[in-house]
Protein backbone atom coordinates (compact mmCIF):
# COMPACT_ATOMS: atom_id res chain seq x y z
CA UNK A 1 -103.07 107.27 -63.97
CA UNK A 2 -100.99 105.85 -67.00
CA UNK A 3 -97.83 105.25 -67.05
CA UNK A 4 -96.76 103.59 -70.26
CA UNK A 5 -93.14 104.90 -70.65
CA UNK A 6 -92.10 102.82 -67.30
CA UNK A 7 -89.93 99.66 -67.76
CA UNK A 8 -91.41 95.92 -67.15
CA UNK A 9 -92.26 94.76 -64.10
CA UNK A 10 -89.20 92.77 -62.65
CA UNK A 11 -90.91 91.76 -59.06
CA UNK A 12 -93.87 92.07 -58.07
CA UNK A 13 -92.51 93.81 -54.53
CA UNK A 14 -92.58 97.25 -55.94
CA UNK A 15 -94.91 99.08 -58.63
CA UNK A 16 -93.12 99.73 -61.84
CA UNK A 17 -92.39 103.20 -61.12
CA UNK A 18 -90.51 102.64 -58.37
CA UNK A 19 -86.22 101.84 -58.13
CA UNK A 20 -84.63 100.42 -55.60
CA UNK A 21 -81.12 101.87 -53.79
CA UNK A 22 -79.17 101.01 -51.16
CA UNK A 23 -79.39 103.45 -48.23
CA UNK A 24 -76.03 103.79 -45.41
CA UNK A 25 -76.72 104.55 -41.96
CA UNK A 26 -73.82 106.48 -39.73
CA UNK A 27 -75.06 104.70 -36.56
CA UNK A 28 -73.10 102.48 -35.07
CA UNK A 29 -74.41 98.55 -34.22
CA UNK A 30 -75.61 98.95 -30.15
CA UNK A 31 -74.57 94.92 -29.75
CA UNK A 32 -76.83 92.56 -27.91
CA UNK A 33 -78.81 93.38 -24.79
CA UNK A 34 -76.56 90.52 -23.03
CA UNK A 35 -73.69 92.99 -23.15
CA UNK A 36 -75.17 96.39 -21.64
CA UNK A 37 -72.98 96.68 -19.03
CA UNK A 38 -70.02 95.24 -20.77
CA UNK A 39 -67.60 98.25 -20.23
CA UNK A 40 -68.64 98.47 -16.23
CA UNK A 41 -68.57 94.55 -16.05
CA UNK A 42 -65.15 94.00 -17.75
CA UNK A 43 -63.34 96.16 -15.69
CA UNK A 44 -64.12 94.31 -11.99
CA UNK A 45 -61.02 92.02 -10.51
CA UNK A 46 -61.50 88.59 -11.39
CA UNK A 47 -60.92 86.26 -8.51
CA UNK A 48 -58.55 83.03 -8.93
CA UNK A 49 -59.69 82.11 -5.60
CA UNK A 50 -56.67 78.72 -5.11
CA UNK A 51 -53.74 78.21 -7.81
CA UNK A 52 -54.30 77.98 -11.39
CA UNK A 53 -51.81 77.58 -13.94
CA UNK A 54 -52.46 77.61 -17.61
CA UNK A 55 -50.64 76.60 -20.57
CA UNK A 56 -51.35 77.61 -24.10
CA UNK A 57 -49.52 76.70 -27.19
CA UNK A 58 -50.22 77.37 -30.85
CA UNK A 59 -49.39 74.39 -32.72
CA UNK A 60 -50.22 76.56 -36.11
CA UNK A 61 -51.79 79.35 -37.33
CA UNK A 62 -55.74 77.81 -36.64
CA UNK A 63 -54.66 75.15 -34.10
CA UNK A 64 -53.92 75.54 -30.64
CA UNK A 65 -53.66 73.53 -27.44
CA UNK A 66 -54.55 74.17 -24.07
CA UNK A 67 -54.05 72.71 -20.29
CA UNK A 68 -54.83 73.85 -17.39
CA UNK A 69 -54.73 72.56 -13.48
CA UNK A 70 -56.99 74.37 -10.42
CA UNK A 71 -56.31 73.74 -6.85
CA UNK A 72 -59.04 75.32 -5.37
CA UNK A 73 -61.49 74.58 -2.31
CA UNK A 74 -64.70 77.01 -4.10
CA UNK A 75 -63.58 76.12 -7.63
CA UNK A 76 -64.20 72.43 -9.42
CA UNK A 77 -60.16 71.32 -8.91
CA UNK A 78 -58.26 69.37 -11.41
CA UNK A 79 -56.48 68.67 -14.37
CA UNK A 80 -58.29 69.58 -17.40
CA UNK A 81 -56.56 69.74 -21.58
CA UNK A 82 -58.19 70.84 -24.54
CA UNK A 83 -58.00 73.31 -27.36
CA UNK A 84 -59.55 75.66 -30.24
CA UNK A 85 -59.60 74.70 -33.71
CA UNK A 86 -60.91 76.92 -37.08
CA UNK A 87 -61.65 75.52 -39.73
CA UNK A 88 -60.90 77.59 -42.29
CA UNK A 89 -57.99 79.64 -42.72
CA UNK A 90 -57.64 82.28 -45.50
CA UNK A 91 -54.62 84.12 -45.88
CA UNK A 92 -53.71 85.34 -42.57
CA UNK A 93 -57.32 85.73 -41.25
CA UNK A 94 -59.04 82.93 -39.34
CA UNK A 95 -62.31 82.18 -40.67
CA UNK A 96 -65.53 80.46 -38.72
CA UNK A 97 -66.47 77.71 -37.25
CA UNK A 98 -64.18 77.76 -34.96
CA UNK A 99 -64.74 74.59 -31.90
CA UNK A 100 -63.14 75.31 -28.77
CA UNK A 101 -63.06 72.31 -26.48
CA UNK A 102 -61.81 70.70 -23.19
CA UNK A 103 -62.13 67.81 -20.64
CA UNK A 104 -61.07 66.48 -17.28
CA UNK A 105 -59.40 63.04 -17.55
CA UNK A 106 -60.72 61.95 -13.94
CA UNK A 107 -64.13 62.78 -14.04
CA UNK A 108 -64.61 63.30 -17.86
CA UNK A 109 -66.58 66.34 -17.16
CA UNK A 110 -66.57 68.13 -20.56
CA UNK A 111 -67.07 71.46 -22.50
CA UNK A 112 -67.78 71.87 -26.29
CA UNK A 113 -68.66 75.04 -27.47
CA UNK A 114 -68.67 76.36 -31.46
CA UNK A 115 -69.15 79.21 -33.02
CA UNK A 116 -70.20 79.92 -36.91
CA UNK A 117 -70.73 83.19 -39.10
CA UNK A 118 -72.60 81.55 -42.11
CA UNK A 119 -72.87 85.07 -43.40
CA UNK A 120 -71.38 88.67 -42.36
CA UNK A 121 -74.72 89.75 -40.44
CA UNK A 122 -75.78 86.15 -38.79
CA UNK A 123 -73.76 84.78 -35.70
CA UNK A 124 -74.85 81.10 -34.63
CA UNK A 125 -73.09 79.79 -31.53
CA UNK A 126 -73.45 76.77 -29.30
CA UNK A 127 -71.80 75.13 -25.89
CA UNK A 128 -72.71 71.77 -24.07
CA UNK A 129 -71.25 71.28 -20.67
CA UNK A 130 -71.27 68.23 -19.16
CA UNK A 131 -70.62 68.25 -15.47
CA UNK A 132 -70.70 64.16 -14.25
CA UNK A 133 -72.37 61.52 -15.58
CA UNK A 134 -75.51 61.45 -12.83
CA UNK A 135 -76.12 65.31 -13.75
CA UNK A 136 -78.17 66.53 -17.18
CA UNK A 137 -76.14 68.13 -20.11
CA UNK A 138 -76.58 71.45 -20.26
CA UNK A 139 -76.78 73.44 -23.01
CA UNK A 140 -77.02 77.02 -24.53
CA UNK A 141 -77.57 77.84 -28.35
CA UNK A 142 -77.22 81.46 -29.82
CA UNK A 143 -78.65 82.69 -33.18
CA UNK A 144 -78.25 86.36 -33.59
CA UNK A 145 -78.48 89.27 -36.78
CA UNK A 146 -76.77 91.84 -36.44
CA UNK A 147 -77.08 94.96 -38.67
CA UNK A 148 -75.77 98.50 -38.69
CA UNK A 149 -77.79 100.13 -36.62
CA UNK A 150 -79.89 96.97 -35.14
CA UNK A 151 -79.26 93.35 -33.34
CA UNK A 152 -81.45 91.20 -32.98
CA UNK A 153 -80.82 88.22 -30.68
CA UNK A 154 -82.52 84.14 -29.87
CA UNK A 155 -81.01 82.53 -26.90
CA UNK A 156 -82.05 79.02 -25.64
CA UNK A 157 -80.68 77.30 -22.26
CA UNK A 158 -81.08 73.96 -21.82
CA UNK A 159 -84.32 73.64 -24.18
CA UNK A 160 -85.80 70.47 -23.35
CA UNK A 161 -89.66 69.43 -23.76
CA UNK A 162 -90.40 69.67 -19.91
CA UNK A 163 -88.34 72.71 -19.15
CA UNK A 164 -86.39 75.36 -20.28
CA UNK A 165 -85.93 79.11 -20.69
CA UNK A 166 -85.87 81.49 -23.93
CA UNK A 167 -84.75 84.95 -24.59
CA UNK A 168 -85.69 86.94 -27.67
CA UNK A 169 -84.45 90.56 -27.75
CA UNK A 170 -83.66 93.62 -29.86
CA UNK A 171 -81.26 96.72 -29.52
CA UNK A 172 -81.41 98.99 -31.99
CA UNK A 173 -79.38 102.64 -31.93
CA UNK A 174 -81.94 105.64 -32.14
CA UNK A 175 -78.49 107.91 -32.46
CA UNK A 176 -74.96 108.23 -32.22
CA UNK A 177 -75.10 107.86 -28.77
CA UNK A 178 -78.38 106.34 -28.10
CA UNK A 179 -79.31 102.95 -27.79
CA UNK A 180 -82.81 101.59 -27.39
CA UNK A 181 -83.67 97.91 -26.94
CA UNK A 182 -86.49 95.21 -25.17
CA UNK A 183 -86.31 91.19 -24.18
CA UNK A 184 -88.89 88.64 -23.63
CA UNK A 185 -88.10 85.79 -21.65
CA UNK A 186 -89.84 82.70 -21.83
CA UNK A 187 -89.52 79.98 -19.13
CA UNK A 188 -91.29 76.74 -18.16
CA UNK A 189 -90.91 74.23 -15.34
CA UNK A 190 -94.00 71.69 -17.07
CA UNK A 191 -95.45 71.25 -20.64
CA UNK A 192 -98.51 72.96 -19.61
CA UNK A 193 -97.27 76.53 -18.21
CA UNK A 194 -95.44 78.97 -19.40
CA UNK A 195 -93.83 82.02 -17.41
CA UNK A 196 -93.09 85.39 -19.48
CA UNK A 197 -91.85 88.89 -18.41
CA UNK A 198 -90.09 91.54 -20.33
CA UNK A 199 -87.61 94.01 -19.51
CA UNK A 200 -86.74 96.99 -21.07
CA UNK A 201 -82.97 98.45 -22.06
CA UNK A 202 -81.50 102.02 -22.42
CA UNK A 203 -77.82 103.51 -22.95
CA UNK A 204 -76.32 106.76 -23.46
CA UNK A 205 -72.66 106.51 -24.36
CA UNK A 206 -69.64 108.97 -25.50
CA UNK A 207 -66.05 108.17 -26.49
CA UNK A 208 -65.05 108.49 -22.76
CA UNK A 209 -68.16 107.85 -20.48
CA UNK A 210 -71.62 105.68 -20.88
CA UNK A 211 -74.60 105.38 -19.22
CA UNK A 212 -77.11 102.53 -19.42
CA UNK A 213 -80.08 101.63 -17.60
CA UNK A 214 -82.34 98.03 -17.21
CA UNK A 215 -85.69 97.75 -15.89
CA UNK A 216 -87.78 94.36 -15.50
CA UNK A 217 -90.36 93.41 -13.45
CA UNK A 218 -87.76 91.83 -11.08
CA UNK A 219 -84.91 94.71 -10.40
CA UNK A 220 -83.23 97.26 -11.82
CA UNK A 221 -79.77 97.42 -13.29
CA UNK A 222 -77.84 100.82 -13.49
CA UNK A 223 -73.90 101.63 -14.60
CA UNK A 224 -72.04 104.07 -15.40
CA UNK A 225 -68.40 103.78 -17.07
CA UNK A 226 -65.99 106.68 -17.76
CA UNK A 227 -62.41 106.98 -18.83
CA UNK A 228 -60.67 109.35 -16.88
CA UNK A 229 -57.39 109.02 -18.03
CA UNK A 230 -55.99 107.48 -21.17
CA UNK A 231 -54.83 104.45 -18.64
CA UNK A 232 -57.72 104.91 -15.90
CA UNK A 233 -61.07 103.76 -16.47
CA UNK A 234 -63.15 103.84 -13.47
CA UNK A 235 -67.04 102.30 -13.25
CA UNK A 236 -70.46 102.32 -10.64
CA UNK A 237 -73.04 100.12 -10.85
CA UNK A 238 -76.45 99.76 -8.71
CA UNK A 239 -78.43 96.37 -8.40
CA UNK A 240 -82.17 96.23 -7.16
CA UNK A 241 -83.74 93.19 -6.45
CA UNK A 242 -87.81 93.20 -5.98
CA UNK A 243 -88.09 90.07 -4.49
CA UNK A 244 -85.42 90.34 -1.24
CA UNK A 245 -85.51 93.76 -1.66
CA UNK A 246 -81.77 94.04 -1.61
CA UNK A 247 -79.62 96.73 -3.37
CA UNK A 248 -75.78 96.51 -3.94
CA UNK A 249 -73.72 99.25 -5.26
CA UNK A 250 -70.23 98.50 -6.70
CA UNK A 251 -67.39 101.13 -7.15
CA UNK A 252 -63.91 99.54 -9.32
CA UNK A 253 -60.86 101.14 -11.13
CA UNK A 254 -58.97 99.76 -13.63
CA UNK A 255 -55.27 101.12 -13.77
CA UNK A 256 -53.03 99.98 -17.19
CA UNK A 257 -49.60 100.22 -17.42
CA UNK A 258 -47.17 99.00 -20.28
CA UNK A 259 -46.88 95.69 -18.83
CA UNK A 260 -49.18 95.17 -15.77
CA UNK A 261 -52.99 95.71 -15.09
CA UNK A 262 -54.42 96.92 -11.71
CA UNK A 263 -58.44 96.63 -10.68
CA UNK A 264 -59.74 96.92 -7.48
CA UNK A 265 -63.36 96.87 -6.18
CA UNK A 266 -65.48 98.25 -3.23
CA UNK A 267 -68.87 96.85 -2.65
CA UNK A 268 -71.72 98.21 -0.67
CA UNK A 269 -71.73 94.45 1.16
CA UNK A 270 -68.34 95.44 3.11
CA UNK A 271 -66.61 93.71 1.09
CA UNK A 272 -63.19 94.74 -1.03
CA UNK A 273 -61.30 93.24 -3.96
CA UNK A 274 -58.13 93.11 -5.71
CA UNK A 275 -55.92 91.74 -8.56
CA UNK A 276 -52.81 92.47 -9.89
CA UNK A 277 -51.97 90.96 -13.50
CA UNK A 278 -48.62 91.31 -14.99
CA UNK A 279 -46.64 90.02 -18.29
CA UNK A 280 -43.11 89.22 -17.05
CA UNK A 281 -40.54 90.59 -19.52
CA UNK A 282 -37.25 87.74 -20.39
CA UNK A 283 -40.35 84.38 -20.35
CA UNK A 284 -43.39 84.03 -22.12
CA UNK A 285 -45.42 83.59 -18.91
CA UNK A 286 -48.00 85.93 -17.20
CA UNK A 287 -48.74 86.18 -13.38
CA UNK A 288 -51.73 87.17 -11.53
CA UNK A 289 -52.93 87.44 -8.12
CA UNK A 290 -56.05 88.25 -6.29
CA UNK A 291 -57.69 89.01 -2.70
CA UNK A 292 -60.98 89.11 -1.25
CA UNK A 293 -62.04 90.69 1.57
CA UNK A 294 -65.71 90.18 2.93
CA UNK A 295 -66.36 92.09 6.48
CA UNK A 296 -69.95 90.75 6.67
CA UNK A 297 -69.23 87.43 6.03
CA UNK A 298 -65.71 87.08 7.63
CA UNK A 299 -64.28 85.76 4.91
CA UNK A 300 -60.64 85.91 2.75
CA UNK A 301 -59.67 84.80 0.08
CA UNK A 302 -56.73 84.87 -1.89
CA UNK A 303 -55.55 83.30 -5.36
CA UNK A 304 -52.85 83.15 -7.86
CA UNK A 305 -52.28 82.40 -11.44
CA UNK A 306 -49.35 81.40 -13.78
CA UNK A 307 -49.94 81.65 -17.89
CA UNK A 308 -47.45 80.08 -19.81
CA UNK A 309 -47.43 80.89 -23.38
CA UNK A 310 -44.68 80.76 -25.95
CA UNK A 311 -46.53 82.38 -28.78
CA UNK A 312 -47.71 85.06 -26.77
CA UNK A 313 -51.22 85.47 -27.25
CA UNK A 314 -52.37 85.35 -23.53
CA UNK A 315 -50.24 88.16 -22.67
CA UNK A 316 -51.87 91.17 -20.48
CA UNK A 317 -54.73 89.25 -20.08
């Protein structure tokens, strides 16, 4: 076949024939694998376990310091200052990298973390921690694409030519509400061996409920989040583990209110948890508290936490 009336070849990708258009897609982006049980996860108490008070204060519109002291007996305790700096500010939107960073005096035990979007689709992000000066740095890089419909994500934790361990994985929405995705992990111990598995990654989620599912070779993760009232969000979640053969289930709440935040938690362990977090009204400071109660293990706990902030951008956390 002929075709003499088509224009000039302008790559050599397509036959001559042939246009190019851009396509749209109305499915939405699934996020990373990492996050699967983010709406379950995010609404379980989070334990102060000792006193911590924080102090955050924006010295301008990119540049803000922070401090923070921990008296705690399960906690690393001390005095520890820092702050989170972007680089680029345009107009009234802050633009990437943006370096977050902080460090305890005493011990100089550090944390550096950065995070860069070279382009709209590509997220790069990296953190060192170093604990004391007789234990390794450890480290965790991030380089993830993210499209409309797909993400595709390369994690590395402490990479080093004798050990490490690797993730590579892919989510990818089939629908509106569906969400398909797979990981391969790659860890090694010695130069010479190399230990793989692969898991695989399914979710089913509305505007008021969600349902996702993991399966490995190891266990088998299983949530379910609903809202059940425009300030009540409630969440279950099952844990199997092949090797000790253990399974956990875990029932929270979270309760909003205008200026407070309830969450509570029962797990299958017989144990029970609590926090209350509220935004006082006249002072820029926030107050938490939080209780643990283990019947198996005997144990209590109980913790509280003061955030003072002037510009108030820690408020209701």
């Amino acid at each position: 076949m002929t075709c003499d009336w088509c224009p000039q070849k302008c790559t050599e990708q397509f036959p001559a024939c042939f246009q190019r258009y851009r396509g749209s897609t109305d499915k939405k982006n699934p996020g990373n694998i990492h996050e699967l049980h983010i709406l379950a996860q995010r609404i379980k108490p989070k334990y102060y376990d000792g006193i911590e008070l924080d102090y955050a204060h924006r010295l301008a519109a990119n540049k803000n310091i922070t401090c923070n002291w921990v008296w705690s007996h399960t906690r690393p305790s001390g005095f520890r200052f820092g702050g989170i700096y972007s680089l680029r500010l345009y107009d009234d939107f802050l633009q990437t990298p943006t370096i977050m960073a902080d460090i305890n005096p005493t011990t100089l035990a550090s944390n550096v973390s950065i995070i860069f979007y070279p382009h709209n689709a590509l997220r790069l992000e990296a953190a060192m921690q170093r604990a004391a000066a007789e234990e390794p740095l450890q480290t965790q890089t991030t380089i993830e694409l993210i499209r409309p419909a797909t993400t595709v994500s390369w994690n590395m934790y402490n990479v080093r030519a004798d050990s490490g361990r690797s993730t590579i994985s892919i989510m990818r929405s089939i629908t509106k509400s569906w969400a398909l995705g797979a990981e391969l992990l790659l860890e090694w111990n010695d130069p010479r061996s190399l230990m793989t598995d692969t898991a695989l990654a399914l979710r089913y989620s509305k505007y008021n409920y969600q349902v996702a599912a993991s399966a490995s070779r190891q266990g088998l993760d299983l949530s379910f989040w609903q809202r059940i009232h425009q300030r009540i969000q409630m969440a279950t979640m099952l844990a199997w583990h092949r090797k000790t053969n253990m399974t956990i289930a875990t029932i929270c709440y979270q309760w909003d209110f205008d200026d407070a935040v309830v969450r509570s938690m029962v797990n299958s362990d017989l144990s029970v948890g609590f926090q209350y977090y509220r935004s006082l009204p006249h002072i820029p400071c926030g107050m938490g508290l939080s209780a643990l109660i283990s019947l198996l293990n005997n144990r209590f706990a109980f913790g509280l936490k003061f955030v003072l902030d002037p510009s108030g951008q820690r408020r209701g956390e």
